[in-house]
PDB file of N, CA and C in Angstrom:
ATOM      1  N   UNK A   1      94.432 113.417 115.641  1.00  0.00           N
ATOM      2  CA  UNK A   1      93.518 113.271 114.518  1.00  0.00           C
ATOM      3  C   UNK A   1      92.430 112.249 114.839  1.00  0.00           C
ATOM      4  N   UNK A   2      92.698 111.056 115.446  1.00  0.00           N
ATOM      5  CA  UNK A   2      92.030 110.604 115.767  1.00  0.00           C
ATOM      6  C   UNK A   2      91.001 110.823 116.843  1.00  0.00           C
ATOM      7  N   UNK A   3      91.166 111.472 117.583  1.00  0.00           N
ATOM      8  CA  UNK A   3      90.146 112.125 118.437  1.00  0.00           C
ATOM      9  C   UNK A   3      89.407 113.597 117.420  1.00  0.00           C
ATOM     10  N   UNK A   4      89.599 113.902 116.666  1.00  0.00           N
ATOM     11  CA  UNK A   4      88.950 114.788 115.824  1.00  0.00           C
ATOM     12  C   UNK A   4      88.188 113.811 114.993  1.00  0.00           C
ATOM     13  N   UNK A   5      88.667 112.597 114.563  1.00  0.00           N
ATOM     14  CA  UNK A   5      87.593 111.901 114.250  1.00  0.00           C
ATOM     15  C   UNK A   5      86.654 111.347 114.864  1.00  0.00           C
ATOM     16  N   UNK A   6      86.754 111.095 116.113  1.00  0.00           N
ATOM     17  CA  UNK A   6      85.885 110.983 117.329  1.00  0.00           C
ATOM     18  C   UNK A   6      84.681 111.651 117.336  1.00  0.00           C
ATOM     19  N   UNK A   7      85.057 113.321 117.273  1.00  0.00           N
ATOM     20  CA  UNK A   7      84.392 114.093 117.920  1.00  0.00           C
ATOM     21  C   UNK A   7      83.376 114.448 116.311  1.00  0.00           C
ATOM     22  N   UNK A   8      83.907 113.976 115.420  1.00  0.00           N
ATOM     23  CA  UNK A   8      83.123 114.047 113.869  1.00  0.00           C
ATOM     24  C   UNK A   8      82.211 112.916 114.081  1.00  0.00           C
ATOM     25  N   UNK A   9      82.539 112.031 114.734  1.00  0.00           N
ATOM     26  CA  UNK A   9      82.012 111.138 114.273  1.00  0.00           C
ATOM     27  C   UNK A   9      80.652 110.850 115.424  1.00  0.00           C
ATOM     28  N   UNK A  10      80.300 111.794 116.462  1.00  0.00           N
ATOM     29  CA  UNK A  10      78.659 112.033 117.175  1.00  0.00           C
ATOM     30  C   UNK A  10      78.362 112.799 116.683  1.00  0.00           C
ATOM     31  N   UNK A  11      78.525 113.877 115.555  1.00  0.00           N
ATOM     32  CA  UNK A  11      78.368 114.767 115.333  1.00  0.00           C
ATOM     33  C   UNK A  11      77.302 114.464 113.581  1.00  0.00           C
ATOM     34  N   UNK A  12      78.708 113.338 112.866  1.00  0.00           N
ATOM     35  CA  UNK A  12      78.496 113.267 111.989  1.00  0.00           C
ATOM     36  C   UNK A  12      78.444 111.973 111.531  1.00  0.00           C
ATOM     37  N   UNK A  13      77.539 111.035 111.860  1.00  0.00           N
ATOM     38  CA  UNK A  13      77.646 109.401 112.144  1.00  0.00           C
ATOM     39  C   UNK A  13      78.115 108.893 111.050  1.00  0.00           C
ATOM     40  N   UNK A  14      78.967 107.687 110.832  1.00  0.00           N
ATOM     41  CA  UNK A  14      79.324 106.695 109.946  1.00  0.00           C
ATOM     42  C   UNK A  14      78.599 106.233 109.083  1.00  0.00           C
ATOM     43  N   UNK A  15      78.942 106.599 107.930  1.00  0.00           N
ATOM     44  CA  UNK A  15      78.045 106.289 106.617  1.00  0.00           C
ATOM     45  C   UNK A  15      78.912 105.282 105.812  1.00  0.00           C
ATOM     46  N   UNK A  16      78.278 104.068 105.185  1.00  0.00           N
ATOM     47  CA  UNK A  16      79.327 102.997 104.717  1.00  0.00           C
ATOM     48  C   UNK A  16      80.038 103.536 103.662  1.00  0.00           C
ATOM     49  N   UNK A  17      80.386 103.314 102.800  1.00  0.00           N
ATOM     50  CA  UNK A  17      81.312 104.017 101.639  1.00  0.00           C
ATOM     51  C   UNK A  17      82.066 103.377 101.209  1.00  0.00           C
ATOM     52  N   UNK A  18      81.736 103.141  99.402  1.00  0.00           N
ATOM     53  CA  UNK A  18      82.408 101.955  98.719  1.00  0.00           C
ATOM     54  C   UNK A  18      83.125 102.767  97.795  1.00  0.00           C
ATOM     55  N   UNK A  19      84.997 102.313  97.676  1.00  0.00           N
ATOM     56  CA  UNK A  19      85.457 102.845  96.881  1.00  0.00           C
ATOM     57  C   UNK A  19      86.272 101.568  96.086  1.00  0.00           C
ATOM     58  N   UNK A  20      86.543 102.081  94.387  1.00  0.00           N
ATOM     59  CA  UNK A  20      86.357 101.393  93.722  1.00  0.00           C
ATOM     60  C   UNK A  20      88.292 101.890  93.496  1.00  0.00           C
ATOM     61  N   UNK A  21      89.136 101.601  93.256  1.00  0.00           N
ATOM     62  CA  UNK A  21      90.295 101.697  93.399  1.00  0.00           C
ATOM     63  C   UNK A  21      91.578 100.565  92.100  1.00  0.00           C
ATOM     64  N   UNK A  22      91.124 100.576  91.246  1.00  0.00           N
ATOM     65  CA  UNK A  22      91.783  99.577  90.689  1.00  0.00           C
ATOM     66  C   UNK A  22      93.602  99.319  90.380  1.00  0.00           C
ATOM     67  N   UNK A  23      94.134 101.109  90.955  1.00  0.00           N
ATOM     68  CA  UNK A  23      95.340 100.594  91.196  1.00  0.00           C
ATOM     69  C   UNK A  23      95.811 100.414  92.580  1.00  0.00           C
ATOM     70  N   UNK A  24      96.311  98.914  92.097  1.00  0.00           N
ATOM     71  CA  UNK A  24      97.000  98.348  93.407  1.00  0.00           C
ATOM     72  C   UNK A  24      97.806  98.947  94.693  1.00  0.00           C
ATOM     73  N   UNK A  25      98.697 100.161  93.934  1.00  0.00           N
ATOM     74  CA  UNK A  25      99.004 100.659  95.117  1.00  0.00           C
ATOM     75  C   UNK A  25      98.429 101.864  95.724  1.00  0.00           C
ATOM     76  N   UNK A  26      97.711 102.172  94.365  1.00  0.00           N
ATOM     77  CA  UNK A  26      96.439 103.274  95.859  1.00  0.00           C
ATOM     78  C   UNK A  26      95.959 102.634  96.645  1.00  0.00           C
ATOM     79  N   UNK A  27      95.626 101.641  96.333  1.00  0.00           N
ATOM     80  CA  UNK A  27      94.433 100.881  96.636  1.00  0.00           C
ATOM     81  C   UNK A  27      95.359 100.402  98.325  1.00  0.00           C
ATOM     82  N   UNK A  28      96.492  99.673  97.954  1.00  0.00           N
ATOM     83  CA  UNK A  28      97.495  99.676  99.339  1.00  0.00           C
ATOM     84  C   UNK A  28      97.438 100.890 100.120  1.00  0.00           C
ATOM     85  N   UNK A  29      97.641 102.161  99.685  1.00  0.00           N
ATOM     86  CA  UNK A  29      98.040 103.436 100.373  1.00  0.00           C
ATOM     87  C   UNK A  29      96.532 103.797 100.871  1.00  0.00           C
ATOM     88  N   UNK A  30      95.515 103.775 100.374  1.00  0.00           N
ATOM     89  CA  UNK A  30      94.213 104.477 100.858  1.00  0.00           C
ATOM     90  C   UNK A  30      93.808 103.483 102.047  1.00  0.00           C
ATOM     91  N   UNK A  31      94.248 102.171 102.094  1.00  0.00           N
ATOM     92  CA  UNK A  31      93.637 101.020 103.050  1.00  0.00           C
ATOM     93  C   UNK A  31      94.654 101.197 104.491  1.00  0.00           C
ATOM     94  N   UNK A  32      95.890 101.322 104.256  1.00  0.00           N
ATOM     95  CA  UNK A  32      97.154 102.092 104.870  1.00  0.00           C
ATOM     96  C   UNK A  32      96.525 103.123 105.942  1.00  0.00           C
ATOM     97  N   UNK A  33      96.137 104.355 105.093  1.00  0.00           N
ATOM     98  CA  UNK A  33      95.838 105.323 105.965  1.00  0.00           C
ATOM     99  C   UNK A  33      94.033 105.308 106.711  1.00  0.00           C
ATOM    100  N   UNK A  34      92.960 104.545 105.848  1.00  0.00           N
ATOM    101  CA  UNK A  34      92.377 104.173 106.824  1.00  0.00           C
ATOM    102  C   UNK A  34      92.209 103.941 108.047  1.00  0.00           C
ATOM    103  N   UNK A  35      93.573 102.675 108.194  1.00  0.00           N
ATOM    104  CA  UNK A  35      93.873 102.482 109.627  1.00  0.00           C
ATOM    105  C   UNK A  35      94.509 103.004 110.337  1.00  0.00           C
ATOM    106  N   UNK A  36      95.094 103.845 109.872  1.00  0.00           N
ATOM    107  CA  UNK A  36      95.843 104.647 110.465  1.00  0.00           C
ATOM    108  C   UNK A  36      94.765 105.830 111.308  1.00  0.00           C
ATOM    109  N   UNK A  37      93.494 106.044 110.673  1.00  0.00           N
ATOM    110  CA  UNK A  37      92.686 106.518 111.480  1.00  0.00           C
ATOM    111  C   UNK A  37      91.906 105.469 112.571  1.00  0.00           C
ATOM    112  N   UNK A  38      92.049 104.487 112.333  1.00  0.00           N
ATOM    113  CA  UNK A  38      91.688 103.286 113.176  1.00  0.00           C
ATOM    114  C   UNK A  38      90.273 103.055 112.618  1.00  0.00           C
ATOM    115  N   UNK A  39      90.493 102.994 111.222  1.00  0.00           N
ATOM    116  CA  UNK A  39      88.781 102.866 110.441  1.00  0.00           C
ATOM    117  C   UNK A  39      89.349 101.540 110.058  1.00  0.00           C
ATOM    118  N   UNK A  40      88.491 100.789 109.695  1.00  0.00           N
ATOM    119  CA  UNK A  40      88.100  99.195 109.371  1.00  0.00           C
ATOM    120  C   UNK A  40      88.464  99.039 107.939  1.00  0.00           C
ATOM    121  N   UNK A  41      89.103  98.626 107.109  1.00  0.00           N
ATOM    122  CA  UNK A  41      88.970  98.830 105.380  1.00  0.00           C
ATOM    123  C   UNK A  41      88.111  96.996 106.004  1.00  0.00           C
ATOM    124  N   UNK A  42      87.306  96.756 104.380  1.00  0.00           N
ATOM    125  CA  UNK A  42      86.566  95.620 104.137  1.00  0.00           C
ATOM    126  C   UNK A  42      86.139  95.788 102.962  1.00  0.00           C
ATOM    127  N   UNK A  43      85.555  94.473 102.323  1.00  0.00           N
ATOM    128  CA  UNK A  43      84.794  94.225 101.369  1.00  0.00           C
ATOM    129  C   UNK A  43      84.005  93.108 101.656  1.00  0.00           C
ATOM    130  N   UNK A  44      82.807  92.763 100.990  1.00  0.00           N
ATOM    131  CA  UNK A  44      82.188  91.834 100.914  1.00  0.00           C
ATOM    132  C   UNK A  44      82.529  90.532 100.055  1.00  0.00           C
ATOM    133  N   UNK A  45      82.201  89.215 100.661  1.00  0.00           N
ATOM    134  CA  UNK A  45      82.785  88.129  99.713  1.00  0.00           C
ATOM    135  C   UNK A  45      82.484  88.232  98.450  1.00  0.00           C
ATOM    136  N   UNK A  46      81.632  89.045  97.654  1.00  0.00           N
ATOM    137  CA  UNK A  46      81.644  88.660  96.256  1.00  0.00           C
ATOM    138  C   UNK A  46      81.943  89.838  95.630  1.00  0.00           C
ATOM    139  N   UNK A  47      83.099  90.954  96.221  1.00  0.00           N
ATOM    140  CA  UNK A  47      83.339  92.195  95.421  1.00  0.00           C
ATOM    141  C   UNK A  47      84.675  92.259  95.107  1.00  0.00           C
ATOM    142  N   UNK A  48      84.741  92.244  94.173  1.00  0.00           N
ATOM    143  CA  UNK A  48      86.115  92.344  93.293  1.00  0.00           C
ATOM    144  C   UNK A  48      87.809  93.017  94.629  1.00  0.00           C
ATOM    145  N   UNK A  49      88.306  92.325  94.331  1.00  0.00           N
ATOM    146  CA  UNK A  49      89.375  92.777  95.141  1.00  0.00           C
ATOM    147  C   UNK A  49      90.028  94.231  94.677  1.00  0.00           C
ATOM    148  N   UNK A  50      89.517  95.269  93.924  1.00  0.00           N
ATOM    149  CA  UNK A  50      89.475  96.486  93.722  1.00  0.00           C
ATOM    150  C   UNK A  50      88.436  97.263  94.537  1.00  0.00           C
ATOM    151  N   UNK A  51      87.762  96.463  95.287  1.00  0.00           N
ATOM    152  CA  UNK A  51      86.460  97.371  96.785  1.00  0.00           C
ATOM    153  C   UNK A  51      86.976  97.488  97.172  1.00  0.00           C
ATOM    154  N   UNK A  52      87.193  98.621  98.177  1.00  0.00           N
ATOM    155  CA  UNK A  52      87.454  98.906  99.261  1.00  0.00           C
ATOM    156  C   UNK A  52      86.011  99.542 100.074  1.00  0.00           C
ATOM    157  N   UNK A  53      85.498  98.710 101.108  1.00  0.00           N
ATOM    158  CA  UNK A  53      84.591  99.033 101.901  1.00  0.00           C
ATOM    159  C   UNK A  53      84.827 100.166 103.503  1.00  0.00           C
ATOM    160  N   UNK A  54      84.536 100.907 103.996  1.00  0.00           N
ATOM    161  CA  UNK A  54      84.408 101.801 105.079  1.00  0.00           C
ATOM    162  C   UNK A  54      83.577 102.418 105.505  1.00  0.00           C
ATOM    163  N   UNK A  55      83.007 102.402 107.141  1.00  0.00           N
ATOM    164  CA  UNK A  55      82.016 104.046 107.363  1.00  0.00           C
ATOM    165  C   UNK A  55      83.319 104.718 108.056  1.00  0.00           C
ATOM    166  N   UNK A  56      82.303 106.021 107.732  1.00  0.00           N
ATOM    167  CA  UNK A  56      83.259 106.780 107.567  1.00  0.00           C
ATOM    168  C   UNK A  56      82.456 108.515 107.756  1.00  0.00           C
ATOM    169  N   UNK A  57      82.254 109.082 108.700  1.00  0.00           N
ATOM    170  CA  UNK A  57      81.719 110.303 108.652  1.00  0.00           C
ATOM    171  C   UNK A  57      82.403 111.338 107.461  1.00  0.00           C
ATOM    172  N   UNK A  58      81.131 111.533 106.701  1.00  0.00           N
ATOM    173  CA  UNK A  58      81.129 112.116 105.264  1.00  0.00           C
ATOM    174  C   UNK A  58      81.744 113.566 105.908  1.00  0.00           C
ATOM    175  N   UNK A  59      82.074 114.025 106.850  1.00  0.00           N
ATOM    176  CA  UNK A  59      82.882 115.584 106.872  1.00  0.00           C
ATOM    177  C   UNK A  59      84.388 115.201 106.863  1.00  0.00           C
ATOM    178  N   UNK A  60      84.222 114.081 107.596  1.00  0.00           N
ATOM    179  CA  UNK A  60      85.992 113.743 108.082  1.00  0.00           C
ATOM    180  C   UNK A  60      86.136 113.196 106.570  1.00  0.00           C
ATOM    181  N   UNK A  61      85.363 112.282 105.484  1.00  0.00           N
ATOM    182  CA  UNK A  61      86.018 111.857 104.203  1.00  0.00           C
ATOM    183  C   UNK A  61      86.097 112.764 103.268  1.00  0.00           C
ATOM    184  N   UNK A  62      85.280 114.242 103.418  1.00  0.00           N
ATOM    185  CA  UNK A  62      85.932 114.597 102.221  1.00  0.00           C
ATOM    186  C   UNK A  62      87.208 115.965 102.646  1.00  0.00           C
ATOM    187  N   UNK A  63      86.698 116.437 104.187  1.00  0.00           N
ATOM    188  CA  UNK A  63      87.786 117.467 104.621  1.00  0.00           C
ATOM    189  C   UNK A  63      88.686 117.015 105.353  1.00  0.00           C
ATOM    190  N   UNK A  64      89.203 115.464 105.131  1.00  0.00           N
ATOM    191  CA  UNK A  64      90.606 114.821 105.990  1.00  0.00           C
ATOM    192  C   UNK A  64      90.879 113.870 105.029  1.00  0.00           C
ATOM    193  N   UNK A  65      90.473 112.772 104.872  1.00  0.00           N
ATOM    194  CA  UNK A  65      90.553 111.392 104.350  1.00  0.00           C
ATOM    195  C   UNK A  65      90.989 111.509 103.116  1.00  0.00           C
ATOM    196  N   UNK A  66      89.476 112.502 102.528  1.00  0.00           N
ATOM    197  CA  UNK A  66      90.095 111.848 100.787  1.00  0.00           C
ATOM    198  C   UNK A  66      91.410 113.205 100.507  1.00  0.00           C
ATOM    199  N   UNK A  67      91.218 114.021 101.216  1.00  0.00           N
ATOM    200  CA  UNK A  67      92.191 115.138 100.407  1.00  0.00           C
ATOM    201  C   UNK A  67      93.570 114.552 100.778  1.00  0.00           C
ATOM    202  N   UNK A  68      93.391 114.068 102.040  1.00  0.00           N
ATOM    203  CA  UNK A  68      94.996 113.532 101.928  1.00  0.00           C
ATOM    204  C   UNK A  68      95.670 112.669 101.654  1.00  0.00           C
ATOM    205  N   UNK A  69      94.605 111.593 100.901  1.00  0.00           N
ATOM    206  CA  UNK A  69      94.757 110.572 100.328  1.00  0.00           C
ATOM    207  C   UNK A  69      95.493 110.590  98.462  1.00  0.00           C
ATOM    208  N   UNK A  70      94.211 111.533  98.116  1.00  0.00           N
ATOM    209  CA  UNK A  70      94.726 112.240  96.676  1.00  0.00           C
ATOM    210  C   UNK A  70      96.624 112.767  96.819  1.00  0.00           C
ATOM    211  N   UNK A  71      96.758 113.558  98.031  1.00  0.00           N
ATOM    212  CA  UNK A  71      97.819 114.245  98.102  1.00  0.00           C
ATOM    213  C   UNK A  71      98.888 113.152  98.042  1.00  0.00           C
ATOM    214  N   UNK A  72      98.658 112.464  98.564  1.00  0.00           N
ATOM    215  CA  UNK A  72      99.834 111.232  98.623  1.00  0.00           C
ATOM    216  C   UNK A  72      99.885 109.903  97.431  1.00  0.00           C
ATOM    217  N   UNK A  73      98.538 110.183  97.284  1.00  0.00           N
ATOM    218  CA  UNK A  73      98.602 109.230  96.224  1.00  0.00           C
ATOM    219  C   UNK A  73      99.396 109.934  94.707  1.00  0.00           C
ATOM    220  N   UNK A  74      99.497 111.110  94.987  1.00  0.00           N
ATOM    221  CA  UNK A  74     100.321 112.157  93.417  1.00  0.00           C
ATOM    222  C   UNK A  74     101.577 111.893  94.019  1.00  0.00           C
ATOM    223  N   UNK A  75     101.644 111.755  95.295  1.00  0.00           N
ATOM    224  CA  UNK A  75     103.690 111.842  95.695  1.00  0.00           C
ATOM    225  C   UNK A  75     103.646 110.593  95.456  1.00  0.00           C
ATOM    226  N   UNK A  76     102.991 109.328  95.559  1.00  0.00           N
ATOM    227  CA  UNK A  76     103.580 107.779  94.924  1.00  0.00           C
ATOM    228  C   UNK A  76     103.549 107.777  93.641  1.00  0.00           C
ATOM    229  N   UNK A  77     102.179 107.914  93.221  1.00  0.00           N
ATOM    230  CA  UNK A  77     102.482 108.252  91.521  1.00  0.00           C
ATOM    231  C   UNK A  77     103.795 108.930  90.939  1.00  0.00           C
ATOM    232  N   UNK A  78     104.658 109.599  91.441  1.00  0.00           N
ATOM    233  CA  UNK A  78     105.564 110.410  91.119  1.00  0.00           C
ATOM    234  C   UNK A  78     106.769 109.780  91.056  1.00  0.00           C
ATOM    235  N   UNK A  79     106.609 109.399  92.522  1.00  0.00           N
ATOM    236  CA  UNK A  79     107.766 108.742  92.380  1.00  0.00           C
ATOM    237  C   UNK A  79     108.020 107.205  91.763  1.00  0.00           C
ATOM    238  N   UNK A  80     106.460 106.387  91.698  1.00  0.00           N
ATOM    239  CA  UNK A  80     106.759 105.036  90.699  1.00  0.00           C
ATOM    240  C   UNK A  80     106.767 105.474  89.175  1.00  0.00           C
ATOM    241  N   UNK A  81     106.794 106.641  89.080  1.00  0.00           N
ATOM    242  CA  UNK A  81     106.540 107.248  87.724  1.00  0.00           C
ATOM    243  C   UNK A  81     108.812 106.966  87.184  1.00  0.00           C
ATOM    244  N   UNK A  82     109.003 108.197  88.438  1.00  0.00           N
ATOM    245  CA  UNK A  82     110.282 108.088  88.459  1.00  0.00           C
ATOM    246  C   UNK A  82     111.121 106.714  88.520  1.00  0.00           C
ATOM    247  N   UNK A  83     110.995 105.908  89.712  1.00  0.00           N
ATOM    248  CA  UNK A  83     111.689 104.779  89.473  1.00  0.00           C
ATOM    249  C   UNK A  83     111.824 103.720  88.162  1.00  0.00           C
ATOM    250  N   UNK A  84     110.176 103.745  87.580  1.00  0.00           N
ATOM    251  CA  UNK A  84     110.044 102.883  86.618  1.00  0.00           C
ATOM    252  C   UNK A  84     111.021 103.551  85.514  1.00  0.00           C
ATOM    253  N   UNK A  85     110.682 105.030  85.175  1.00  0.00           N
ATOM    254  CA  UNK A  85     111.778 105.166  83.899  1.00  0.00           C
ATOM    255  C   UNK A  85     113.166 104.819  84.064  1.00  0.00           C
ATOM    256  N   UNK A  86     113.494 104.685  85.473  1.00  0.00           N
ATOM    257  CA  UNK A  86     115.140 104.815  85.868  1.00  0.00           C
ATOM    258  C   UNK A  86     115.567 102.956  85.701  1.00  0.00           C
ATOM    259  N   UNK A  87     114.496 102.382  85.946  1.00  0.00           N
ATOM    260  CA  UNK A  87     115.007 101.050  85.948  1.00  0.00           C
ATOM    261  C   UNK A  87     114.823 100.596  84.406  1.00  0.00           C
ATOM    262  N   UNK A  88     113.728 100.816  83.499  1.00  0.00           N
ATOM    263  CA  UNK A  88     113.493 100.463  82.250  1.00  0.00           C
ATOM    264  C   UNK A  88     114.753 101.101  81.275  1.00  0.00           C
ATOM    265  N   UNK A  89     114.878 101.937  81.918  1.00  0.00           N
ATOM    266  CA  UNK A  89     116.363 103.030  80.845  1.00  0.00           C
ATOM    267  C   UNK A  89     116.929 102.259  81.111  1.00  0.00           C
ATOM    268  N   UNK A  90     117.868 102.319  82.853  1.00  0.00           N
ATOM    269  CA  UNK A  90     119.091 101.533  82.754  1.00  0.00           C
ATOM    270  C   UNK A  90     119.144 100.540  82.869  1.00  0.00           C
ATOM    271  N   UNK A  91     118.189  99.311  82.912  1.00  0.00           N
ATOM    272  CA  UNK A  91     118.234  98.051  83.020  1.00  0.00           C
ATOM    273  C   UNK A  91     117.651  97.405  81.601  1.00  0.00           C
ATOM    274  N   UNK A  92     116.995  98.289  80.972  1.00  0.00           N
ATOM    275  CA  UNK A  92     115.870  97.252  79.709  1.00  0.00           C
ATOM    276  C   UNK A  92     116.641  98.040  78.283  1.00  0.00           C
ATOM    277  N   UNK A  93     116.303  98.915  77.941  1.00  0.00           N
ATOM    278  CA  UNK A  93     116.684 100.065  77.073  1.00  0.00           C
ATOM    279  C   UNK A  93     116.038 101.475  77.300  1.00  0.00           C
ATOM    280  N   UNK A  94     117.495 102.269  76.846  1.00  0.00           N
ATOM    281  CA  UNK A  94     117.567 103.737  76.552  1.00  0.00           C
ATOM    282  C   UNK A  94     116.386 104.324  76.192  1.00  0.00           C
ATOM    283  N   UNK A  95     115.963 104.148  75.263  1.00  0.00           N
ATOM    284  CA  UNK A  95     114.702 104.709  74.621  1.00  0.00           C
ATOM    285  C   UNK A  95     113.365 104.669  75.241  1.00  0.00           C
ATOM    286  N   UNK A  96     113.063 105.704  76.518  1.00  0.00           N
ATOM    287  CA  UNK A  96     112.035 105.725  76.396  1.00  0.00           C
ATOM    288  C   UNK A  96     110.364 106.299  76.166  1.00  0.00           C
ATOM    289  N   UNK A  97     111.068 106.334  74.674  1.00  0.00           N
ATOM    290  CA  UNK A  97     109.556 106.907  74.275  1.00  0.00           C
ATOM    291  C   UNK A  97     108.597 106.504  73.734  1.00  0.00           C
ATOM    292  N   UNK A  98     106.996 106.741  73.873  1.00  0.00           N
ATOM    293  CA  UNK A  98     105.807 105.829  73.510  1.00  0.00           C
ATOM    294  C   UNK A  98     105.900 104.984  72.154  1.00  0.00           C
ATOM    295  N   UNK A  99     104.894 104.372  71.738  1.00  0.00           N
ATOM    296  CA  UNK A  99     105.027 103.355  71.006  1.00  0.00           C
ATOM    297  C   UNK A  99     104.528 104.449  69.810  1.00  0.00           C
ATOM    298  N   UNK A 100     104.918 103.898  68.091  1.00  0.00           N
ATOM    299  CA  UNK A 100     104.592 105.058  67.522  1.00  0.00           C
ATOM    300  C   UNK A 100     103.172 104.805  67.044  1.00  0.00           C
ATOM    301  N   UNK A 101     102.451 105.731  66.286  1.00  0.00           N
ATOM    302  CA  UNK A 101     101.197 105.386  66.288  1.00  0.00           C
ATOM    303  C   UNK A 101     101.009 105.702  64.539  1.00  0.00           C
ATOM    304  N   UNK A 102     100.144 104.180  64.137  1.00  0.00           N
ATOM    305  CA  UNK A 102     100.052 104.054  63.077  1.00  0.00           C
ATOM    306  C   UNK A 102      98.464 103.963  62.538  1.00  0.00           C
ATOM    307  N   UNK A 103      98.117 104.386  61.373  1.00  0.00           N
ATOM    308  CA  UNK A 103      97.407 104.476  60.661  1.00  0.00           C
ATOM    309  C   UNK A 103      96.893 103.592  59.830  1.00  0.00           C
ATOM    310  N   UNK A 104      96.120 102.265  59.770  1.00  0.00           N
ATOM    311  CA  UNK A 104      95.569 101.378  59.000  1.00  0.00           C
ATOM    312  C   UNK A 104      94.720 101.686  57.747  1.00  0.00           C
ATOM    313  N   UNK A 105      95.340 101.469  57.076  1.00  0.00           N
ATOM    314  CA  UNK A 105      95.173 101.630  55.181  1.00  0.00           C
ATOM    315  C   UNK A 105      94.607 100.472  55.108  1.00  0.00           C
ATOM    316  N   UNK A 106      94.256  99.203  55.106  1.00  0.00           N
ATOM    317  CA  UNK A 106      93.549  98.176  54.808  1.00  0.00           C
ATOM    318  C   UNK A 106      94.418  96.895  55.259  1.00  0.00           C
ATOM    319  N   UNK A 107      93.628  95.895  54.947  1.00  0.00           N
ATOM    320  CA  UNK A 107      94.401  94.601  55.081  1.00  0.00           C
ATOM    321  C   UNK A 107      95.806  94.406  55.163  1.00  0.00           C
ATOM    322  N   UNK A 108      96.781  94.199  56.134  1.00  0.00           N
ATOM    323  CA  UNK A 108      98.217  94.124  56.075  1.00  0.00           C
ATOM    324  C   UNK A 108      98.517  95.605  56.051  1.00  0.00           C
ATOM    325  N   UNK A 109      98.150  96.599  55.383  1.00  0.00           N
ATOM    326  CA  UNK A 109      98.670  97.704  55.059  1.00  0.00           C
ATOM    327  C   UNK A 109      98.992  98.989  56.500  1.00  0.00           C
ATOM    328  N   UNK A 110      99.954  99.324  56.771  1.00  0.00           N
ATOM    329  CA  UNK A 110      99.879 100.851  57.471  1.00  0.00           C
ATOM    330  C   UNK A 110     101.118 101.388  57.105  1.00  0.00           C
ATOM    331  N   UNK A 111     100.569 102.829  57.706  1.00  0.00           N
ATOM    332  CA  UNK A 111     101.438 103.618  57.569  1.00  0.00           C
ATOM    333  C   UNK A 111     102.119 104.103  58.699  1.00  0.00           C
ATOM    334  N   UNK A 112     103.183 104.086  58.658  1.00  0.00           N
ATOM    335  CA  UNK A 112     104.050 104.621  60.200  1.00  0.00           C
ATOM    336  C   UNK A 112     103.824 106.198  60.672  1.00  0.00           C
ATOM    337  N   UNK A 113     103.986 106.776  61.843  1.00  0.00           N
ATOM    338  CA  UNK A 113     103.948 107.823  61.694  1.00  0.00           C
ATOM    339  C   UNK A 113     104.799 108.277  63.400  1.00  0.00           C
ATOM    340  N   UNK A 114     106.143 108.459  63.310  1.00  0.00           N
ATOM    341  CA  UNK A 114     106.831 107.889  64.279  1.00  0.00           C
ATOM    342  C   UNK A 114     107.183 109.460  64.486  1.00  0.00           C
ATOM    343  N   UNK A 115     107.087 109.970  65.843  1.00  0.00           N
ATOM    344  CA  UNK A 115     107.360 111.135  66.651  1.00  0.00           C
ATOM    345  C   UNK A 115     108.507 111.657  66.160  1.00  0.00           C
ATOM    346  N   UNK A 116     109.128 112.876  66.031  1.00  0.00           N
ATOM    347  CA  UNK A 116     109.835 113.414  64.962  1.00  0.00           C
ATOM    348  C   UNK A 116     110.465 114.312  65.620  1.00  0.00           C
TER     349      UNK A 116
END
């Protein structure tokens, strides 16, 4: 792969590319596989530690990089999806379903309206 990025990359020169990432562990997993192509992750000193900076030949980021980035980023989502309910059930409480959602009638006043 990396020599396919090679050969993208006289073809199809390095363009910088700022991605904005605010969960932490995409943000781990997309910087992860960066290097794994032997691309540089960076940011500049005054950009929020949610930048992620790269060049990056625009054929190899959207027909290698980002698709397989998305792809993996749904199998972590999945599975912190999974662990979190398994530890909040059996470690915090049983119940876990959303918070219920209420209706404000005025000052002090609401009305409940709890999933049924």
């Amino acid at each position: 792969m990396r020599q396919r990025l090679a050969e993208l990359s006289r073809a199809d020169p390095p363009v910088k590319q700022c991605f904005s990432l605010g969960d932490p562990w995409a943000r781990r997993l997309f910087v992860a596989l960066l290097r794994r192509y032997a691309i540089k992750p960076y940011r500049y000193s005054r950009q929020r530690s949610t930048t992620v900076m790269a060049r990056i030949p625009r054929g190899f980021l959207n027909e290698t990089l980002w698709p397989e980035f998305q792809e993996l980023n749904a199998t972590l989502v999945s599975y912190l999806d999974e662990v979190t309910t398994r530890v909040v059930s059996q470690g915090v409480h049983a119940d876990r379903s959303e918070a219920s959602v209420v209706a404000e009638l005025g000052m002090g006043t609401a009305i409940t309206n709890s999933p049924g």
